[in-house]
N, C-alpha and C. Protein backbone atom coordinates (compact mmCIF):
# COMPACT_ATOMS: atom_id res chain seq x y z
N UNK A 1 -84.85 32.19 279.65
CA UNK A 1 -84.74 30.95 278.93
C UNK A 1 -86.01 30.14 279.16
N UNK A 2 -86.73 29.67 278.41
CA UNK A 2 -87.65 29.02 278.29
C UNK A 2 -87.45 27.80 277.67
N UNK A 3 -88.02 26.68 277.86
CA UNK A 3 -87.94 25.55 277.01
C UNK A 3 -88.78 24.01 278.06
N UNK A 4 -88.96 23.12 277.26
CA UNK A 4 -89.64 21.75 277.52
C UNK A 4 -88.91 20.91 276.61
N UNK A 5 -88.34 20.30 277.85
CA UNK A 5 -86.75 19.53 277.27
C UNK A 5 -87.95 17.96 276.79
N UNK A 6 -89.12 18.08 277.34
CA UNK A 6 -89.80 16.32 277.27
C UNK A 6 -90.45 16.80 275.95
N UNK A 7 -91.00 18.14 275.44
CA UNK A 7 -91.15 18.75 273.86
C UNK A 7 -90.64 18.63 272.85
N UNK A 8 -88.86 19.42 274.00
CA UNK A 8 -88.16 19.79 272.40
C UNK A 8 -87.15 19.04 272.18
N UNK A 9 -86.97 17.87 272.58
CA UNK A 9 -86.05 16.88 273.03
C UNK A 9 -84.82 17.37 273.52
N UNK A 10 -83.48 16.43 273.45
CA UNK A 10 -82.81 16.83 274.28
C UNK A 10 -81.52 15.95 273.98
N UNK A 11 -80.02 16.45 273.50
CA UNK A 11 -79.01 15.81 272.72
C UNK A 11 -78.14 16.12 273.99
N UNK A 12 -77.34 14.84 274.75
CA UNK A 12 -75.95 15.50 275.76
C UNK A 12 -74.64 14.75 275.33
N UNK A 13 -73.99 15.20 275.02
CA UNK A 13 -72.61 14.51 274.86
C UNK A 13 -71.40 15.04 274.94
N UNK A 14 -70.54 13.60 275.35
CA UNK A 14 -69.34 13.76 276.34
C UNK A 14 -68.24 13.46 275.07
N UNK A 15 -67.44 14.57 275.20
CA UNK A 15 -66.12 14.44 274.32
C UNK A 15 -64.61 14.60 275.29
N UNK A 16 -63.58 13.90 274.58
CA UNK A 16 -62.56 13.82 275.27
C UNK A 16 -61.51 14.34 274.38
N UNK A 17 -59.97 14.14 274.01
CA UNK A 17 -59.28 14.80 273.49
C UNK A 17 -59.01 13.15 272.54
N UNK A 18 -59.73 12.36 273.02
CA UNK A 18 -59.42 11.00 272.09
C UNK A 18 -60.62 10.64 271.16
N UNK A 19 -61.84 11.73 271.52
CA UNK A 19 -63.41 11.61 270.69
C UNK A 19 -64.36 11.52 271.46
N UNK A 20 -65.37 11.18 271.35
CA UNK A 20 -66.37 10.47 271.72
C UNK A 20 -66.57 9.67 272.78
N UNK A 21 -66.67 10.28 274.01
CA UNK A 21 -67.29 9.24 275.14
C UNK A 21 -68.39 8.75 274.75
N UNK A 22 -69.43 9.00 274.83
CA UNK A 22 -70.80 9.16 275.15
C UNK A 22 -71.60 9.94 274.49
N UNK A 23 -72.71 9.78 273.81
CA UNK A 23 -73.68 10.53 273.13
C UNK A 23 -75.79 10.05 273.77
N UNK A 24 -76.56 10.72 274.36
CA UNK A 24 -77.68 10.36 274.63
C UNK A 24 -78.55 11.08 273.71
N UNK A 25 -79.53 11.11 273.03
CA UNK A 25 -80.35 11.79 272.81
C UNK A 25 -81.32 10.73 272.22
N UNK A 26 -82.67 12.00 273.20
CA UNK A 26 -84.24 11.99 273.28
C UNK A 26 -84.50 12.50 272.26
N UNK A 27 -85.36 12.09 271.20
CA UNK A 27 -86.42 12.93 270.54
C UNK A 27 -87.28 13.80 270.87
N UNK A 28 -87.93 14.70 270.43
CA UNK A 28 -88.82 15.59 271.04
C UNK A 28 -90.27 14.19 270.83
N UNK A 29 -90.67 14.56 272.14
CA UNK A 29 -91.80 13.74 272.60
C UNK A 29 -91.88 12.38 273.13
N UNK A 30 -90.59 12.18 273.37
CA UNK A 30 -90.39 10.62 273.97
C UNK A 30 -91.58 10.16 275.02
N UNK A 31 -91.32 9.08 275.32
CA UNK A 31 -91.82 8.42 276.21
C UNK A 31 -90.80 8.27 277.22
N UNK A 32 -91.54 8.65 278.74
CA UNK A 32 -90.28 8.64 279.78
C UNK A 32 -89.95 9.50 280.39
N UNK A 33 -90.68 10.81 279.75
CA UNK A 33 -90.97 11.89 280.86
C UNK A 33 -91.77 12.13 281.65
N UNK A 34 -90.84 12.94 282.99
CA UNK A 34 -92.10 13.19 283.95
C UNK A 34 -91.49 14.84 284.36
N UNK A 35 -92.89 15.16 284.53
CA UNK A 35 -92.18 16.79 284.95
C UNK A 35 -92.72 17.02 286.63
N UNK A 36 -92.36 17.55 287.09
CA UNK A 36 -92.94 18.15 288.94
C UNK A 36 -94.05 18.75 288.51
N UNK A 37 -94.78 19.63 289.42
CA UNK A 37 -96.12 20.34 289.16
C UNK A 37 -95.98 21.04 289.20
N UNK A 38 -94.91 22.10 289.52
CA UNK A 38 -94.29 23.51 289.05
C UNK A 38 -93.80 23.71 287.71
N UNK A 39 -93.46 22.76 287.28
CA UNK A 39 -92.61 22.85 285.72
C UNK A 39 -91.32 23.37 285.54
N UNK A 40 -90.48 22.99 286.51
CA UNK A 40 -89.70 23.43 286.74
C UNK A 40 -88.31 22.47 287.18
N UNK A 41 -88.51 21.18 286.89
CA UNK A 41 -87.54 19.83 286.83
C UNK A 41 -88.31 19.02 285.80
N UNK A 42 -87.35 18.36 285.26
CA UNK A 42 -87.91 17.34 284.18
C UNK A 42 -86.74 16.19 284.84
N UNK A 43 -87.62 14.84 284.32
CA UNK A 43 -86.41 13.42 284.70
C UNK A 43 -86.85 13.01 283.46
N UNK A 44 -86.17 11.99 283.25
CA UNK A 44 -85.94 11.06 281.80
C UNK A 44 -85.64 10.21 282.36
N UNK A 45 -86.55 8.65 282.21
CA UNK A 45 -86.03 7.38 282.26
C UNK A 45 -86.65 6.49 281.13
N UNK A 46 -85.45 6.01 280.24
CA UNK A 46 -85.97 5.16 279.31
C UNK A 46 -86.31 3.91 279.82
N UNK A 47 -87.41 3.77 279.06
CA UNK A 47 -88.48 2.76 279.35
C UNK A 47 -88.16 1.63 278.58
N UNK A 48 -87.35 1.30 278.61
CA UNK A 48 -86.64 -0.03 278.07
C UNK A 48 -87.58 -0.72 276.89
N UNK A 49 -88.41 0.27 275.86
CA UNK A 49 -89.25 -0.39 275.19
C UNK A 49 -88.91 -0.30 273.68
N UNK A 50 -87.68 -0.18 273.83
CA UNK A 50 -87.06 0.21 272.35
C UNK A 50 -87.25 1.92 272.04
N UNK A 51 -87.88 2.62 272.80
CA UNK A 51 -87.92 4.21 272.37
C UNK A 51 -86.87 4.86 271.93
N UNK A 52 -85.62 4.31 272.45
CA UNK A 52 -84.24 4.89 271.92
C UNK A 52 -83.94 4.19 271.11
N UNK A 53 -84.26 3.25 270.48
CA UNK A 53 -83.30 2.17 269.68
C UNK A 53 -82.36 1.52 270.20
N UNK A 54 -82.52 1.19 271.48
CA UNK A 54 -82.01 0.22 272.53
C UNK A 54 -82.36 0.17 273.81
N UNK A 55 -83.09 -1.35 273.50
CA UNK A 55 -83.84 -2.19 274.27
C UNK A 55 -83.15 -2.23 275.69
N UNK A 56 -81.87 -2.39 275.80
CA UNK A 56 -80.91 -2.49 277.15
C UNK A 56 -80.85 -1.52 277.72
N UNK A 57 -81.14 -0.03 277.25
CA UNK A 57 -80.57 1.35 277.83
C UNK A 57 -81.32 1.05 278.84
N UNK A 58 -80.33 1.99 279.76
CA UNK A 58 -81.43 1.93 281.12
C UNK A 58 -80.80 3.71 281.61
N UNK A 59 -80.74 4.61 280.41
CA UNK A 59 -80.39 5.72 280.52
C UNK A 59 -81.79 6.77 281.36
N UNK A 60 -80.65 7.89 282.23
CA UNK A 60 -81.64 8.81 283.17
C UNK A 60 -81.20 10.25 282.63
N UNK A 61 -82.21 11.19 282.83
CA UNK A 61 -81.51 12.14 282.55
C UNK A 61 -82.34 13.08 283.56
N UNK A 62 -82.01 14.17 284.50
CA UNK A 62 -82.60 15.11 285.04
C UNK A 62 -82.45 16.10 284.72
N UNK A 63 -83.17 17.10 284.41
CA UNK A 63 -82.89 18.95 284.58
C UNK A 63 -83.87 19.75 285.61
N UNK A 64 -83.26 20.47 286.02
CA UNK A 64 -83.42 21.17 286.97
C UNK A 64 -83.52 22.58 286.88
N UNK A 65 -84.19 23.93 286.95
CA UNK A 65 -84.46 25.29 286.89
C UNK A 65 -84.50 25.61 288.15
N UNK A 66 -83.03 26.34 288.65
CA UNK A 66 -83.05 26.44 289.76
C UNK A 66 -83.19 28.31 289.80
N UNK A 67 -84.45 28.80 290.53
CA UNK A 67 -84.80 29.82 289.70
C UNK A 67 -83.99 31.49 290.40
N UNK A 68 -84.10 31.24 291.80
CA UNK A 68 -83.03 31.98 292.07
C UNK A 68 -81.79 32.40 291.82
N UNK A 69 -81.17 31.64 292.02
CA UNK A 69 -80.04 31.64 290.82
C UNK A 69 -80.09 32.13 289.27
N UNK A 70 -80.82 31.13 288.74
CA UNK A 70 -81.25 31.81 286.92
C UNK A 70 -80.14 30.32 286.70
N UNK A 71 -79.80 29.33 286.86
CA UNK A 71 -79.53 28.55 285.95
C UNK A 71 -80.11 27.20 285.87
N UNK A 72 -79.75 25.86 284.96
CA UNK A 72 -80.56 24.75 285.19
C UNK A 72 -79.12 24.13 285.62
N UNK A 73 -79.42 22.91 285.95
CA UNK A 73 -78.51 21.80 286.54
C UNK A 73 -79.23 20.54 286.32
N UNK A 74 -78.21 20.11 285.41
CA UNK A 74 -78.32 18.66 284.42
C UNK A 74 -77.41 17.67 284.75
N UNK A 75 -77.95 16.67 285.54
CA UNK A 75 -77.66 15.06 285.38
C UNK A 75 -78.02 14.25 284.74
N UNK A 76 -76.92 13.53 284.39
CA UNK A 76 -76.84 12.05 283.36
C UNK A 76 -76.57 11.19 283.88
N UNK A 77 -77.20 10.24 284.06
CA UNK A 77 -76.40 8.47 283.88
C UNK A 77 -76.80 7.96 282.89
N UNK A 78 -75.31 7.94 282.38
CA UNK A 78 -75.28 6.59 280.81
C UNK A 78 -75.07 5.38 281.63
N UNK A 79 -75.52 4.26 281.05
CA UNK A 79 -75.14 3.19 281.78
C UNK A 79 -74.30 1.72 280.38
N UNK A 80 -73.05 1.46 280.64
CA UNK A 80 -72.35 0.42 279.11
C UNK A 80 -71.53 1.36 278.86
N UNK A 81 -70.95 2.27 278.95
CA UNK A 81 -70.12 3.44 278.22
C UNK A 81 -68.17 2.90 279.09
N UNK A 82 -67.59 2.52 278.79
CA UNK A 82 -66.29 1.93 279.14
C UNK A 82 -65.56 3.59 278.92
N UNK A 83 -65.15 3.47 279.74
CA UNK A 83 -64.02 4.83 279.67
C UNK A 83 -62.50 4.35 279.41
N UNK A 84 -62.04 4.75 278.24
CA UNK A 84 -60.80 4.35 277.81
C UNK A 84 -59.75 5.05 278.74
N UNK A 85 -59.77 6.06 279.39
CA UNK A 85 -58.63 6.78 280.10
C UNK A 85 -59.34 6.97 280.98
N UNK A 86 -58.54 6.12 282.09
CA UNK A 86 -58.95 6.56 283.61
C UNK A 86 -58.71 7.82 284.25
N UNK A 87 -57.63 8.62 283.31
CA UNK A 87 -57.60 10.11 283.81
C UNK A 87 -57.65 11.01 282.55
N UNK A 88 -59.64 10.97 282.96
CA UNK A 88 -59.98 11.51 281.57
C UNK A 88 -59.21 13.14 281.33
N UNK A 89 -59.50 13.44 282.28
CA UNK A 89 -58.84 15.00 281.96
C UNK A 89 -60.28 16.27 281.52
N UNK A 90 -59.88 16.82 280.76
CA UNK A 90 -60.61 17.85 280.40
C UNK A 90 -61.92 17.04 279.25
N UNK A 91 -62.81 17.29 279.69
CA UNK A 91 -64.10 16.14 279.00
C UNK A 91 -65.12 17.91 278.49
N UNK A 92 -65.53 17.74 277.26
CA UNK A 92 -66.42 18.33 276.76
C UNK A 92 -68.09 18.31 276.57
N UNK A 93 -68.63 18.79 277.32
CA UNK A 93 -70.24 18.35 277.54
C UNK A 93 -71.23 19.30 276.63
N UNK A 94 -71.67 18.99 276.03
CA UNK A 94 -72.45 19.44 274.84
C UNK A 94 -74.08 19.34 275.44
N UNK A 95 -74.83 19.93 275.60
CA UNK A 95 -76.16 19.78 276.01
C UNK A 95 -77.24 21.16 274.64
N UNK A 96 -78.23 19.94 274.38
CA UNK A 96 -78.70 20.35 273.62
C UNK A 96 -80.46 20.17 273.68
N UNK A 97 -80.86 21.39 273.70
CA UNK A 97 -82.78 21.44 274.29
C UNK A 97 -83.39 22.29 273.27
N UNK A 98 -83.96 21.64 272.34
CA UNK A 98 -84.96 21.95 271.11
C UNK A 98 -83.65 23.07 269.84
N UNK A 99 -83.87 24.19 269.97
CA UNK A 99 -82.79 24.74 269.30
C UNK A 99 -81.57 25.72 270.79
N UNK A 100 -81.78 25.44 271.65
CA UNK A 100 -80.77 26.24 272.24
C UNK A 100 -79.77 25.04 272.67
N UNK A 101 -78.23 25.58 272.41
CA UNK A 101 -77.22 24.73 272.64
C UNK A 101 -76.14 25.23 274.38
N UNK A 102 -75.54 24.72 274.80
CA UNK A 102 -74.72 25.22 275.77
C UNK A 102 -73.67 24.09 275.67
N UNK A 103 -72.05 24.40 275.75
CA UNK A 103 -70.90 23.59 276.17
C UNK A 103 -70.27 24.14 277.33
N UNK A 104 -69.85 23.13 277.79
CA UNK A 104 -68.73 23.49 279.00
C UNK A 104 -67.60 22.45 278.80
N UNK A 105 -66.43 22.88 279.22
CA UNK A 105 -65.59 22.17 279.36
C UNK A 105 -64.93 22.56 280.61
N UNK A 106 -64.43 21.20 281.29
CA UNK A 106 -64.09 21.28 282.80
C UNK A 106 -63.14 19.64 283.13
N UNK A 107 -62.12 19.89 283.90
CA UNK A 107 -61.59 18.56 284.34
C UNK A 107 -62.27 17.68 285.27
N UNK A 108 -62.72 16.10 284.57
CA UNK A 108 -62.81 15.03 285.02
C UNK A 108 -61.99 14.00 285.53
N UNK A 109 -62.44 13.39 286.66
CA UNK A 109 -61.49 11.94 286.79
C UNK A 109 -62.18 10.51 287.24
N UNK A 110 -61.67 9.92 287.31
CA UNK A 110 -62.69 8.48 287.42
C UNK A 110 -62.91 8.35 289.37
N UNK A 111 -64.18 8.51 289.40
CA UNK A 111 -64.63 8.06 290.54
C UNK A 111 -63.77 6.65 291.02
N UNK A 112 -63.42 6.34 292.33
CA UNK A 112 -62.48 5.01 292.98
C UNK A 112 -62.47 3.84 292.23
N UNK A 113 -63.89 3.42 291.72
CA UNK A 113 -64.55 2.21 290.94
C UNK A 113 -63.79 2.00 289.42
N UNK A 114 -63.37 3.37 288.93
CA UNK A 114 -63.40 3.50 287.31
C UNK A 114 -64.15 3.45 286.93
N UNK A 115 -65.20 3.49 286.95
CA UNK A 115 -66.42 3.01 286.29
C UNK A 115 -67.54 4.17 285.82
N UNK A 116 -66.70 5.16 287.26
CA UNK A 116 -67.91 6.67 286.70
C UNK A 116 -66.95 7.82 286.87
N UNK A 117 -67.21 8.95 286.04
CA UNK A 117 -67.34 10.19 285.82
C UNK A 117 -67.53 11.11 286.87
N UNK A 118 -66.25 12.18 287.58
CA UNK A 118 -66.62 12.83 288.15
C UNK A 118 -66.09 14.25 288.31
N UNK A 119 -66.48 15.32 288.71
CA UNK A 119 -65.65 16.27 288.76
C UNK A 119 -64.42 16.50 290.05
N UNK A 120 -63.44 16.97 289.75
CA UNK A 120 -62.31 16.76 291.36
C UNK A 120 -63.25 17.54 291.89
């Protein structure tokens, strides 16, 4: 698998059995990437300069090529996203890098706060 998620941009979104949690997506070429000097992690932090079409986001995104293994490992923080069910249950994650797609689906529940997303 090859790819340059700060290239080929990068679509993640969270579905529930009620719709739509959460939707992020980067354009290919944003502003806000930084990669390591291996090329082999990318971070995303919007730069609060309107690049997303909102000035307030203060959205992160990491990927990770963890190479032994053979897979990547992707973190998100959305930040404003209200979770309607505190026991979300089975949440659908959609991740999307230039043309290659991957879903998973797996049970979530609300971290102590309510406020965040976590796996049991």
């Amino acid at each position: 698998m090859n790819f340059n998620p700060a290239a080929d941009g990068v679509t993640i979104s969270f579905l529930d059995g009620d719709g739509k949690i959460a939707c992020l997506m980067i354009p290919p070429g944003s502003a806000g990437w930084s990669v390591d000097r291996t090329g082999t992690q990318w971070s995303f932090k919007d730069a609060r300069d309107n690049s997303l079409g909102d000035p307030g986001a203060n959205d992160l995104v990491g990927i990770k090529l963890k190479v032994a293994k053979g897979i990547y490992e992707v973190k998100v923080k959305i930040k404003g996203v209200e979770l309607l069910d505190p026991d979300a249950g089975t949440i659908t994650t959609g991740v999307i890098i230039g043309g290659q797609r991957w879903v998973n689906q797996q049970g979530w529940k609300s971290a102590a706060t309510g406020k965040k997303l976590q796996t049991p």
